[in-house]
PDB file of N, CA and C in Angstrom:
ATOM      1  N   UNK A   1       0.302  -3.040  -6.403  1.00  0.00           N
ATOM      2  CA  UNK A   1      -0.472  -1.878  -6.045  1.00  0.00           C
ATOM      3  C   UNK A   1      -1.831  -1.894  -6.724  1.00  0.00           C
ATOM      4  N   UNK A   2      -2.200  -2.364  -7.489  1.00  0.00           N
ATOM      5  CA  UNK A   2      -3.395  -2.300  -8.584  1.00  0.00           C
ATOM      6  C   UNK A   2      -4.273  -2.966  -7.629  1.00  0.00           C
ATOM      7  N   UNK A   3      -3.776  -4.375  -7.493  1.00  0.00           N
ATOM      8  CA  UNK A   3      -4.590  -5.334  -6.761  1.00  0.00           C
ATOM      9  C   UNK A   3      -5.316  -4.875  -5.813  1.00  0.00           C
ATOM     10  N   UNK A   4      -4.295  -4.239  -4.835  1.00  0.00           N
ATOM     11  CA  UNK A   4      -4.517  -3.393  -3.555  1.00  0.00           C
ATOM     12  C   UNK A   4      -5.531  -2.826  -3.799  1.00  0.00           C
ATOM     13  N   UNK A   5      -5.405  -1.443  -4.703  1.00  0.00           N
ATOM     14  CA  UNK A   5      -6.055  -0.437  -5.335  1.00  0.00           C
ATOM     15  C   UNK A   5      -7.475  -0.839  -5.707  1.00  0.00           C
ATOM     16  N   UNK A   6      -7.372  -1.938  -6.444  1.00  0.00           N
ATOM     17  CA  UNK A   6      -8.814  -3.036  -7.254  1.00  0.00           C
ATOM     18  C   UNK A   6      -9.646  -3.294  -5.515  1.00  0.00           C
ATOM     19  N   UNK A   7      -8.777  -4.364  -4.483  1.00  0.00           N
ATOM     20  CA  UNK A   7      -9.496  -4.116  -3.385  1.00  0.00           C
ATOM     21  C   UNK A   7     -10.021  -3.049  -2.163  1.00  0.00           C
ATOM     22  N   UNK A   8      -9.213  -1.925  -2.409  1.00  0.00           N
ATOM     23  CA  UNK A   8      -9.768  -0.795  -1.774  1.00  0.00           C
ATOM     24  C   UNK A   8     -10.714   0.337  -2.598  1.00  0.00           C
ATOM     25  N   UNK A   9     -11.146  -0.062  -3.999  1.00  0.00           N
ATOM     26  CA  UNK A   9     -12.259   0.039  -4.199  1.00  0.00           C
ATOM     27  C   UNK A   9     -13.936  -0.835  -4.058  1.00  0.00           C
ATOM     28  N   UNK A  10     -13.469  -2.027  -3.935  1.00  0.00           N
ATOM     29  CA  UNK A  10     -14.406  -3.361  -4.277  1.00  0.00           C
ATOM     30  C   UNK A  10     -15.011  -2.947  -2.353  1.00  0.00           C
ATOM     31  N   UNK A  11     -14.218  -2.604  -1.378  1.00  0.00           N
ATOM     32  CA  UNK A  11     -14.630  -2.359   0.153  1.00  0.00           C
ATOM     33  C   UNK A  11     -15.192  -0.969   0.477  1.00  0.00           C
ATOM     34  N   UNK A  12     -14.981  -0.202  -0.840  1.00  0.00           N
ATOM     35  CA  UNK A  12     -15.604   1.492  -0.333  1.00  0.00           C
ATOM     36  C   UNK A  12     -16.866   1.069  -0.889  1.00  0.00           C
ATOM     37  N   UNK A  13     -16.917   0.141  -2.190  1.00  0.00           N
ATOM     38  CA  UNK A  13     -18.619   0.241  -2.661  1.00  0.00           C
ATOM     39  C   UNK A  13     -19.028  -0.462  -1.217  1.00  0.00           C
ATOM     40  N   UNK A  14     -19.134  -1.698  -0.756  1.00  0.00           N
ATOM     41  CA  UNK A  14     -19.599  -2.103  -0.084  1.00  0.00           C
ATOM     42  C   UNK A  14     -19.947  -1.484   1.166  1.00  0.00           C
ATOM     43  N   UNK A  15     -18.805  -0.513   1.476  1.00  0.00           N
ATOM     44  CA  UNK A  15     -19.375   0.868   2.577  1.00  0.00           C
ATOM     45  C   UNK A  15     -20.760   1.113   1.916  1.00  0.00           C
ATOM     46  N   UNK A  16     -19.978   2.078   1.052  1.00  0.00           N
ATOM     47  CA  UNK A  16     -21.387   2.399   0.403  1.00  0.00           C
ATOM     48  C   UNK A  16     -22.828   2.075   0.109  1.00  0.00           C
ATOM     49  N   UNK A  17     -22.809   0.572  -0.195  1.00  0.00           N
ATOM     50  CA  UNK A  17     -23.672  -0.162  -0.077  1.00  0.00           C
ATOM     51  C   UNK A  17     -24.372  -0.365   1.128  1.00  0.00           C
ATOM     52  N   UNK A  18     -23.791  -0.626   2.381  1.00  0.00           N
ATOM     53  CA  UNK A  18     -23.568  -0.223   3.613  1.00  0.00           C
ATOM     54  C   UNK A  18     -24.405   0.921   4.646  1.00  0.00           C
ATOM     55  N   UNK A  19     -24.111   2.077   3.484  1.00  0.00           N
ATOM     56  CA  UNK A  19     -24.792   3.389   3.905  1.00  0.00           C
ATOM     57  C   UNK A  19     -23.582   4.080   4.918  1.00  0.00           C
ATOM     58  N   UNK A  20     -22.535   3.637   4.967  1.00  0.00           N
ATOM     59  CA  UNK A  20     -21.563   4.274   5.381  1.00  0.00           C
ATOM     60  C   UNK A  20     -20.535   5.004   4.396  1.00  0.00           C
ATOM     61  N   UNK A  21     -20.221   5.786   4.580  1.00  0.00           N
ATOM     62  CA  UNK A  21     -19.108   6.894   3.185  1.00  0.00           C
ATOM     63  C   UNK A  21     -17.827   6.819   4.124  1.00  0.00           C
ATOM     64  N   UNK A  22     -17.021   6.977   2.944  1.00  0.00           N
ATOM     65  CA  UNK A  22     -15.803   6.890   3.416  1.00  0.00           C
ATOM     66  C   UNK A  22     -15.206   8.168   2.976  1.00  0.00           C
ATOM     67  N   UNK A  23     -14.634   9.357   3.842  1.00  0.00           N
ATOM     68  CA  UNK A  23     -14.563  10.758   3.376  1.00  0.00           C
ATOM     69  C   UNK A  23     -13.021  11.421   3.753  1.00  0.00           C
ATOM     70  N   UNK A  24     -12.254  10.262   3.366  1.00  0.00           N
ATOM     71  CA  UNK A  24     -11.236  10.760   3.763  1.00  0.00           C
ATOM     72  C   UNK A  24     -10.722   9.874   1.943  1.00  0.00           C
ATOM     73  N   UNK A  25      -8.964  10.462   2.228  1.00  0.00           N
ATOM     74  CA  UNK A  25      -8.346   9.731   1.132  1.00  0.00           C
ATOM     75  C   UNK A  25      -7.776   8.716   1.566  1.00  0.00           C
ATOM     76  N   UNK A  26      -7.623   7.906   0.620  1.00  0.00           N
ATOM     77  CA  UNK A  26      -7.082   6.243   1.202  1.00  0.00           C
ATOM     78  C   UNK A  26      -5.866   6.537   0.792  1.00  0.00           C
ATOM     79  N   UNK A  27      -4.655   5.763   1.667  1.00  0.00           N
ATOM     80  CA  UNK A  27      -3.381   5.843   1.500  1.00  0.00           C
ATOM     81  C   UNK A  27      -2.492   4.384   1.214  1.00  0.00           C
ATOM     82  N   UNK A  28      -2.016   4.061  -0.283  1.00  0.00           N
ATOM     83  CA  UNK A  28      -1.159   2.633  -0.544  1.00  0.00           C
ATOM     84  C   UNK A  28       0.009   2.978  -0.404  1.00  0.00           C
ATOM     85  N   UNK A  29       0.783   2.458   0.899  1.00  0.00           N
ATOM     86  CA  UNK A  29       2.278   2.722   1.227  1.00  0.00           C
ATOM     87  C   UNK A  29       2.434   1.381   0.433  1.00  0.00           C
ATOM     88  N   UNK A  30       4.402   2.035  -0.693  1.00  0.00           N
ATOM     89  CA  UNK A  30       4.904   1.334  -1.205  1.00  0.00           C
ATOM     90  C   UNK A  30       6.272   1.449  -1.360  1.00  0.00           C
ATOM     91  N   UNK A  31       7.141   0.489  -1.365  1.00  0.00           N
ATOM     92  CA  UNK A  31       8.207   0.938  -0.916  1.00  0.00           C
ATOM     93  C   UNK A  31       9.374   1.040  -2.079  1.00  0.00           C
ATOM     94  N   UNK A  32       8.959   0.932  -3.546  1.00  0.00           N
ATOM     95  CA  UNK A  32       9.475   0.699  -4.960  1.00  0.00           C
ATOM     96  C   UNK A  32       9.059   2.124  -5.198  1.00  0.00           C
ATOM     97  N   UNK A  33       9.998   2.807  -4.900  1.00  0.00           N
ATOM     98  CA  UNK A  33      10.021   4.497  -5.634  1.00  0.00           C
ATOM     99  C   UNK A  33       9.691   4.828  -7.028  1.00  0.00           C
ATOM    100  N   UNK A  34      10.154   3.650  -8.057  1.00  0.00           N
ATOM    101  CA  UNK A  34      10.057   4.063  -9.110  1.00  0.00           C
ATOM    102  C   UNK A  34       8.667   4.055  -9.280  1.00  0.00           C
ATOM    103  N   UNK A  35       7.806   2.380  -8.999  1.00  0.00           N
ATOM    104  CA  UNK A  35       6.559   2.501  -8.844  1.00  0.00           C
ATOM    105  C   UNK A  35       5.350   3.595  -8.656  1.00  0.00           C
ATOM    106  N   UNK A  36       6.031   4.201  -7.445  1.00  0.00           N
ATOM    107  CA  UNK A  36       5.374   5.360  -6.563  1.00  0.00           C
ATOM    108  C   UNK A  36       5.460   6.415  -7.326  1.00  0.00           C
ATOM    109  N   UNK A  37       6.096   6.411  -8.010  1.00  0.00           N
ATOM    110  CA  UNK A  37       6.688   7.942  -9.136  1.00  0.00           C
ATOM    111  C   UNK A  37       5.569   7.425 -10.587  1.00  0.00           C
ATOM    112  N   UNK A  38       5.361   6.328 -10.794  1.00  0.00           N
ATOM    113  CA  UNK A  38       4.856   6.505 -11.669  1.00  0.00           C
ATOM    114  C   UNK A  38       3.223   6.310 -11.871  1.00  0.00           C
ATOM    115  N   UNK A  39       3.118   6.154 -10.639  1.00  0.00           N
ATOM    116  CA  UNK A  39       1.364   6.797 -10.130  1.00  0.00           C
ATOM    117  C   UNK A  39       0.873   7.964 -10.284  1.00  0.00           C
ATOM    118  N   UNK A  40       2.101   9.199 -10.246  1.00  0.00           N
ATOM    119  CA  UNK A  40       1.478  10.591 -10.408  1.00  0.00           C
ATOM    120  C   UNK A  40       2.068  11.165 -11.332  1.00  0.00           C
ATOM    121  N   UNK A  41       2.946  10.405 -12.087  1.00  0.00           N
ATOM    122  CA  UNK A  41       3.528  11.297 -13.153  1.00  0.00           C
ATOM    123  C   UNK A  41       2.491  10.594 -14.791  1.00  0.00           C
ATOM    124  N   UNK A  42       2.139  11.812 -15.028  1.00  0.00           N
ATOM    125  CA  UNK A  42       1.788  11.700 -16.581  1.00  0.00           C
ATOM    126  C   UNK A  42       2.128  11.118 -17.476  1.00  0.00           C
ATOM    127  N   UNK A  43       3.395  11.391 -17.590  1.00  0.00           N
ATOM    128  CA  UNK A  43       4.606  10.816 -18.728  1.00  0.00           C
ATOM    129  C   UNK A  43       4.834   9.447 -18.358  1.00  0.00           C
ATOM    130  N   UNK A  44       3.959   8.584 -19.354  1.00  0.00           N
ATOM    131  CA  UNK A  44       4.276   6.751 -19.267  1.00  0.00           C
ATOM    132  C   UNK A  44       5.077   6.203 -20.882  1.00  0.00           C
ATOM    133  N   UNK A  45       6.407   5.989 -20.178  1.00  0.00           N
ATOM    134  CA  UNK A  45       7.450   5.493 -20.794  1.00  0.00           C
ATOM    135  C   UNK A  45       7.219   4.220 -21.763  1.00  0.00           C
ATOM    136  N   UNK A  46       7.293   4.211 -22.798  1.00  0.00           N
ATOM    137  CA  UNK A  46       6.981   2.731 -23.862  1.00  0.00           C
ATOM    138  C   UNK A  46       7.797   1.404 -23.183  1.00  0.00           C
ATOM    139  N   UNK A  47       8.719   1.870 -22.631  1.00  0.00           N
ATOM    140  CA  UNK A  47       9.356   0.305 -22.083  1.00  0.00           C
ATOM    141  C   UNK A  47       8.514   0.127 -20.922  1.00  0.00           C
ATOM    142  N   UNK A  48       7.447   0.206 -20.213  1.00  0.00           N
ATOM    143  CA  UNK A  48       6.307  -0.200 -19.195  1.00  0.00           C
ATOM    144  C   UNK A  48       4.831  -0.465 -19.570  1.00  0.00           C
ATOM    145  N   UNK A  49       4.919  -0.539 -20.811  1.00  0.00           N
ATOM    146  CA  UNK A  49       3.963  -1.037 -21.832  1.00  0.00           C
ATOM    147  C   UNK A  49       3.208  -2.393 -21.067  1.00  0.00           C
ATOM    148  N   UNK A  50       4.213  -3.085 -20.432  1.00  0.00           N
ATOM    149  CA  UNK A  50       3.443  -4.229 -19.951  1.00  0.00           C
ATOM    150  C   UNK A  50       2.612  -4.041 -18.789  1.00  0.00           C
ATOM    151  N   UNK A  51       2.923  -2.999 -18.198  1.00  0.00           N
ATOM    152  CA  UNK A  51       1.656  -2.762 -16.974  1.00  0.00           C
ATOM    153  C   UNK A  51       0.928  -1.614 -16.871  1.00  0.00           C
ATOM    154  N   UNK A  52       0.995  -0.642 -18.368  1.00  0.00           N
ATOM    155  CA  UNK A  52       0.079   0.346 -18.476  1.00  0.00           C
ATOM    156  C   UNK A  52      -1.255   0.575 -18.068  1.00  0.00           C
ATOM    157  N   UNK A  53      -1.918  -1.089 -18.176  1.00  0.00           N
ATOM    158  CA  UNK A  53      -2.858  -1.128 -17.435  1.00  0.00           C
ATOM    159  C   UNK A  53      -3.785  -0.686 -16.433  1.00  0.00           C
ATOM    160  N   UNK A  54      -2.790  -1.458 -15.679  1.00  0.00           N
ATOM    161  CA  UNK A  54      -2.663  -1.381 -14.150  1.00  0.00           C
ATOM    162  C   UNK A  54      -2.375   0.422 -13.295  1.00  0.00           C
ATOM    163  N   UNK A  55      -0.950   0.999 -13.716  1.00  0.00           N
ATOM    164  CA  UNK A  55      -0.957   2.088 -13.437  1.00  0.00           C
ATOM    165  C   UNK A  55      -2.110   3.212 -13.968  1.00  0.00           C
ATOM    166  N   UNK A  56      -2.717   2.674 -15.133  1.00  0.00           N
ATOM    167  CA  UNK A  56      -3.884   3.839 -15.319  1.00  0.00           C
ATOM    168  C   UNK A  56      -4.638   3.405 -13.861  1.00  0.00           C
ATOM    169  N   UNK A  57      -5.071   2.309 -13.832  1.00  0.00           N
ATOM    170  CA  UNK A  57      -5.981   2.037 -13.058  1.00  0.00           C
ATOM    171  C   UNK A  57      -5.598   2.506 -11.567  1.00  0.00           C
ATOM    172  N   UNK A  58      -4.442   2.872 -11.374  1.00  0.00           N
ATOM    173  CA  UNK A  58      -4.081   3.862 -10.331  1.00  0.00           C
ATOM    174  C   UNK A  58      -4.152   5.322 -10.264  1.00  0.00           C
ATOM    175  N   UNK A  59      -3.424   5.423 -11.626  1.00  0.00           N
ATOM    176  CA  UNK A  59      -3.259   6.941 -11.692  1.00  0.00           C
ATOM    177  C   UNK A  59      -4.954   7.809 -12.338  1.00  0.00           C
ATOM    178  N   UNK A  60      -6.219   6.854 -12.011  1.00  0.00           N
ATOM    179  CA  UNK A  60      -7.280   7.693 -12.045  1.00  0.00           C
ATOM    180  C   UNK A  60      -7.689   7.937 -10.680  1.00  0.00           C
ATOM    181  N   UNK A  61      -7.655   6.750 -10.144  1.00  0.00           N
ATOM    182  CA  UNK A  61      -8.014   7.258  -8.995  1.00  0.00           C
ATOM    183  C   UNK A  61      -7.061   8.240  -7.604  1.00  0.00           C
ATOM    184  N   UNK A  62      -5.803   8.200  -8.639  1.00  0.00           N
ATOM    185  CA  UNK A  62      -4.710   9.355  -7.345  1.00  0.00           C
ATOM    186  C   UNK A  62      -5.417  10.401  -8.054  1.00  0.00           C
ATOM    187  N   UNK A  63      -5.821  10.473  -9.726  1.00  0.00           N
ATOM    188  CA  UNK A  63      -5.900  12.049  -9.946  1.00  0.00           C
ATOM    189  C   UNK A  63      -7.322  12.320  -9.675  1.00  0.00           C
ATOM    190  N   UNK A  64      -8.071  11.166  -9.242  1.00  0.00           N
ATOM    191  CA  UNK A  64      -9.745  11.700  -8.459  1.00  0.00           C
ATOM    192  C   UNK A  64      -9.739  11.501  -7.207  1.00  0.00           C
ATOM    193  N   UNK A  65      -8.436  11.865  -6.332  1.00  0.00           N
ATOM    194  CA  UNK A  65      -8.272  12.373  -5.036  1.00  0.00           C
ATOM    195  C   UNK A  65      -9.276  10.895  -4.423  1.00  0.00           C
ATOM    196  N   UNK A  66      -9.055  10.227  -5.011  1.00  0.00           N
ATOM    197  CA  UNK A  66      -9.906   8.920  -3.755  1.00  0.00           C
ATOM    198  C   UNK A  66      -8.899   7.968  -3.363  1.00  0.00           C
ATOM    199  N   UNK A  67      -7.227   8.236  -3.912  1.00  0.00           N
ATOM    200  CA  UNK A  67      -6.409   7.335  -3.384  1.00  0.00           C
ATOM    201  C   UNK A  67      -4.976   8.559  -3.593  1.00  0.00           C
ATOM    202  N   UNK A  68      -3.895   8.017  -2.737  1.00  0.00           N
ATOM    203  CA  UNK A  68      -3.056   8.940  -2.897  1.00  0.00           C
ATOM    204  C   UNK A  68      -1.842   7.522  -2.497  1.00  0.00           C
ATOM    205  N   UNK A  69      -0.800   7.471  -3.399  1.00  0.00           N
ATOM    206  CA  UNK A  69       0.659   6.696  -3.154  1.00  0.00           C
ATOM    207  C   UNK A  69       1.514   7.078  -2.803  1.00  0.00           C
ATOM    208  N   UNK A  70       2.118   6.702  -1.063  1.00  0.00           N
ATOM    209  CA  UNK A  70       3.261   7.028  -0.635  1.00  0.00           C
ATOM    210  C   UNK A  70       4.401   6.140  -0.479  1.00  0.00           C
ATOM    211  N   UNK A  71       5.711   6.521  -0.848  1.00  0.00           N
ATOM    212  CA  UNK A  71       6.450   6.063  -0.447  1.00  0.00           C
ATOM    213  C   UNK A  71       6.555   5.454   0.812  1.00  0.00           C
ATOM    214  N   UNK A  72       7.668   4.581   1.139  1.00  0.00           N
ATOM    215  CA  UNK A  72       7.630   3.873   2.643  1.00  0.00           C
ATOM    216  C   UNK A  72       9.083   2.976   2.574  1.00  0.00           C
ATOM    217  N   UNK A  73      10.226   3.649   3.130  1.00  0.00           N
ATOM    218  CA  UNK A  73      11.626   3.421   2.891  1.00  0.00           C
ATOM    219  C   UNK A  73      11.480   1.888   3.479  1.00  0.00           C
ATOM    220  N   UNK A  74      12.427   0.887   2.796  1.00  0.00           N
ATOM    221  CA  UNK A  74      12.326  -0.614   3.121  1.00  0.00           C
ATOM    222  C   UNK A  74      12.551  -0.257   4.650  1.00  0.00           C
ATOM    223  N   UNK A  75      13.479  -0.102   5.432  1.00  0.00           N
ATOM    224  CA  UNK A  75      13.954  -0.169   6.443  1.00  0.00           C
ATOM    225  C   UNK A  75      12.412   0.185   7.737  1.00  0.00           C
ATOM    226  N   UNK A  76      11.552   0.732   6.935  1.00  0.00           N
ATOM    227  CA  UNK A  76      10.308   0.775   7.941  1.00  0.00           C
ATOM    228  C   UNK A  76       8.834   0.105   7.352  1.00  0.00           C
ATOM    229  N   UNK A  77       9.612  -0.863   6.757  1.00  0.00           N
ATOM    230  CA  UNK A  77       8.387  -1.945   6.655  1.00  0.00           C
ATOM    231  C   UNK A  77       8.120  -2.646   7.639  1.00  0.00           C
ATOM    232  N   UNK A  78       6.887  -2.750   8.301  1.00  0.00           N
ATOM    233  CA  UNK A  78       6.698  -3.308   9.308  1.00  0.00           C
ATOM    234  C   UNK A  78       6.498  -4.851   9.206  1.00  0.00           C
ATOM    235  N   UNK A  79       5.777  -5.089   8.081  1.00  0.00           N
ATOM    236  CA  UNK A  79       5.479  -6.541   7.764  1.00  0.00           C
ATOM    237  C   UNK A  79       6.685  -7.573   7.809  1.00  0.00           C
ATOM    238  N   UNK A  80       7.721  -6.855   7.437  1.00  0.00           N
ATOM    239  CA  UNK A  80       8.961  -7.572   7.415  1.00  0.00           C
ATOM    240  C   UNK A  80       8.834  -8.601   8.519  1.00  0.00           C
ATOM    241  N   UNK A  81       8.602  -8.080  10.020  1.00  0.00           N
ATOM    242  CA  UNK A  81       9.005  -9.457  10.969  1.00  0.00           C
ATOM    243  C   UNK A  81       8.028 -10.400  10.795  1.00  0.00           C
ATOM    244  N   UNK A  82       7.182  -9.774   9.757  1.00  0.00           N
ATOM    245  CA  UNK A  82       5.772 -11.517   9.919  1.00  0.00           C
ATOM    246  C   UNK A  82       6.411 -12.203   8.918  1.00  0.00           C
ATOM    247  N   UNK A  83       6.469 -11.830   7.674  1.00  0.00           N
ATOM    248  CA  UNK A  83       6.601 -12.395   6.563  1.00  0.00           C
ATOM    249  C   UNK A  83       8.793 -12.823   6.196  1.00  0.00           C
ATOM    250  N   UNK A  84       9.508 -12.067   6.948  1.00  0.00           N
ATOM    251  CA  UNK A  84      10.930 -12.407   6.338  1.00  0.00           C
ATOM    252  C   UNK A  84      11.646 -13.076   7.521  1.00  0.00           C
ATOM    253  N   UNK A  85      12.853 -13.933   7.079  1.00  0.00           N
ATOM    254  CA  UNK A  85      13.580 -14.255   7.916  1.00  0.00           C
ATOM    255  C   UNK A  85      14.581 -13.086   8.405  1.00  0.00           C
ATOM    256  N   UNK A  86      14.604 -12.342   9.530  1.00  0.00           N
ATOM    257  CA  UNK A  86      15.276 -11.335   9.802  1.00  0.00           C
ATOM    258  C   UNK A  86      16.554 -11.725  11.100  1.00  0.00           C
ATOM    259  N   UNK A  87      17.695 -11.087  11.455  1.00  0.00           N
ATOM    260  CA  UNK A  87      18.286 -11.077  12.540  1.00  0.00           C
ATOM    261  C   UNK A  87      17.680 -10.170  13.593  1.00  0.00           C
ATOM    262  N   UNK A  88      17.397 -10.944  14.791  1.00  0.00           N
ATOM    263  CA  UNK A  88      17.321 -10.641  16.229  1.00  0.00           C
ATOM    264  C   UNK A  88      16.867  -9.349  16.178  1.00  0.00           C
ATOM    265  N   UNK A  89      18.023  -8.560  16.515  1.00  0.00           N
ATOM    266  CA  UNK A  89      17.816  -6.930  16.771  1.00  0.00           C
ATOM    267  C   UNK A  89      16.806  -6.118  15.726  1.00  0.00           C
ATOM    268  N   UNK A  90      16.552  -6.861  14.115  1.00  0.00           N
ATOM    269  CA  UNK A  90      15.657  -6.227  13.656  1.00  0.00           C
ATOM    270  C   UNK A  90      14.533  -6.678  13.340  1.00  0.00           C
ATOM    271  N   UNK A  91      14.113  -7.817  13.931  1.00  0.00           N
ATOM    272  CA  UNK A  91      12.859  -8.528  14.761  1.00  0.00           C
ATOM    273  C   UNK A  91      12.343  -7.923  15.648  1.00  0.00           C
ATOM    274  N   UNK A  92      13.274  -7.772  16.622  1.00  0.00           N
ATOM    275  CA  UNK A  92      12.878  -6.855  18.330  1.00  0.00           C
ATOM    276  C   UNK A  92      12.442  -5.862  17.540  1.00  0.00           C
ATOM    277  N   UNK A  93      12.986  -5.138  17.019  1.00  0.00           N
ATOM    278  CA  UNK A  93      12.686  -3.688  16.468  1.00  0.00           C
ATOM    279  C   UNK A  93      11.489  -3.515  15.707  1.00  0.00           C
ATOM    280  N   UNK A  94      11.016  -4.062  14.930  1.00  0.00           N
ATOM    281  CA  UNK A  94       9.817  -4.390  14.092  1.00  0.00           C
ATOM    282  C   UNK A  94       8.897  -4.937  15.181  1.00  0.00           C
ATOM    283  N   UNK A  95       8.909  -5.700  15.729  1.00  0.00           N
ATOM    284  CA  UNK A  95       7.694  -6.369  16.700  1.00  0.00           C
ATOM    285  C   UNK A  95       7.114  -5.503  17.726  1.00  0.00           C
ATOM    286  N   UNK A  96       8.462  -4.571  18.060  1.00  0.00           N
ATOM    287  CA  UNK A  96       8.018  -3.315  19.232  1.00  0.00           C
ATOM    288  C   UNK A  96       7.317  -2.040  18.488  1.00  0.00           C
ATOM    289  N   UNK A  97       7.208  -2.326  17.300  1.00  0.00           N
ATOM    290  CA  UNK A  97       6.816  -0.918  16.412  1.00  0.00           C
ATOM    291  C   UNK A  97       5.064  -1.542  16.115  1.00  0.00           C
ATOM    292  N   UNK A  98       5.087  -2.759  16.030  1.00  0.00           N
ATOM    293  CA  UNK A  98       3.789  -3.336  15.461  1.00  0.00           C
ATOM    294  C   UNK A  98       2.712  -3.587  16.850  1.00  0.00           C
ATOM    295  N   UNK A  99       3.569  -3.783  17.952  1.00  0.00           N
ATOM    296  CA  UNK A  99       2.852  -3.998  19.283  1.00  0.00           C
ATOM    297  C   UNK A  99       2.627  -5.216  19.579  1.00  0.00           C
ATOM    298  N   UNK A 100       3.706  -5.932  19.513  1.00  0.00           N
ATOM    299  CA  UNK A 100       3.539  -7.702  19.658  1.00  0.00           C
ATOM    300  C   UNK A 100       4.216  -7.548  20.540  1.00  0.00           C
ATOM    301  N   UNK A 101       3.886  -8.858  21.417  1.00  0.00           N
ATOM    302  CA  UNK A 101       4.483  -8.879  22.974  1.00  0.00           C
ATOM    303  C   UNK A 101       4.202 -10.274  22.997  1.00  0.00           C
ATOM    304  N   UNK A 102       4.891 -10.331  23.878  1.00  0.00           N
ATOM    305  CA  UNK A 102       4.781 -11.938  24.193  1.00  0.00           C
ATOM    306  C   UNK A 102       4.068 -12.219  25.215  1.00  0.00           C
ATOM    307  N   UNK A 103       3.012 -13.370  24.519  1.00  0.00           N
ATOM    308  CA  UNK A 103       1.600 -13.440  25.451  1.00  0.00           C
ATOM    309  C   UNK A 103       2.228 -14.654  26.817  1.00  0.00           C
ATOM    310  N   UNK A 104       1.448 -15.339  27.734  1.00  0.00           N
ATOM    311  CA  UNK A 104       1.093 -16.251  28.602  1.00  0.00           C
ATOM    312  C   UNK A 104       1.451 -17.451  27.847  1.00  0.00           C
ATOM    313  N   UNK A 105       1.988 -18.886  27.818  1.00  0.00           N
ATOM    314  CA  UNK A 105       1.612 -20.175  27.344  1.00  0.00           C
ATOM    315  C   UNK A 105       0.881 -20.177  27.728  1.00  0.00           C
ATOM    316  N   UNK A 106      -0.216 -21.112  26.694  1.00  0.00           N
ATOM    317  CA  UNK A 106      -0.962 -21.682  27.183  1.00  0.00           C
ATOM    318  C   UNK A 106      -1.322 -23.136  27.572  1.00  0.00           C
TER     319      UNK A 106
END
């Protein structure tokens, strides 16, 4: 999420730069609840010491309303049919949600 976060700031300056504004809130669907919980909660636990970092570097910009973290239950990840080996029926199902169709050979 940071990374993400790191690149959906590095593309608003360049709006900006741009002369275009971006005036809405940006949204990082994630599908690790605990993660997602600990973007807006205050209270950072000493055993996550190793990526305190990172979650500040989230949790300033959820609490300056320029990014907001939602959950996104595994079962409606869409990326799944690009990136995993899946069975049939939840291939079809993912590919019809993303809008892939099967083109012409060429």
């Amino acid at each position: 999420m940071a990374d993400t976060a790191s690149e959906i700031s590095w593309v608003c300056s360049l709006l900006n730069e741009l002369q275009y504004s971006v005036n809405q809130v940006l949204v990082i669907y994630c599908d690790n609840i605990g993660a997602t919980q600990l973007c807006s909660n205050l209270i950072f636990h000493s055993r996550m010491k190793h990526v305190s970092i990172d979650f500040h570097f989230i949790r300033e910009r959820v609490k300056s309303g320029v990014l907001r973290v939602c959950h996104v239950p595994s079962d409606d990840q869409l990326v799944d049919a690009l990136t995993k080996s899946l069975p049939r029926y939840r291939f079809e199902l993912l590919k019809d949600k993303i809008g892939l169709t099967q083109g012409r050979p060429s």
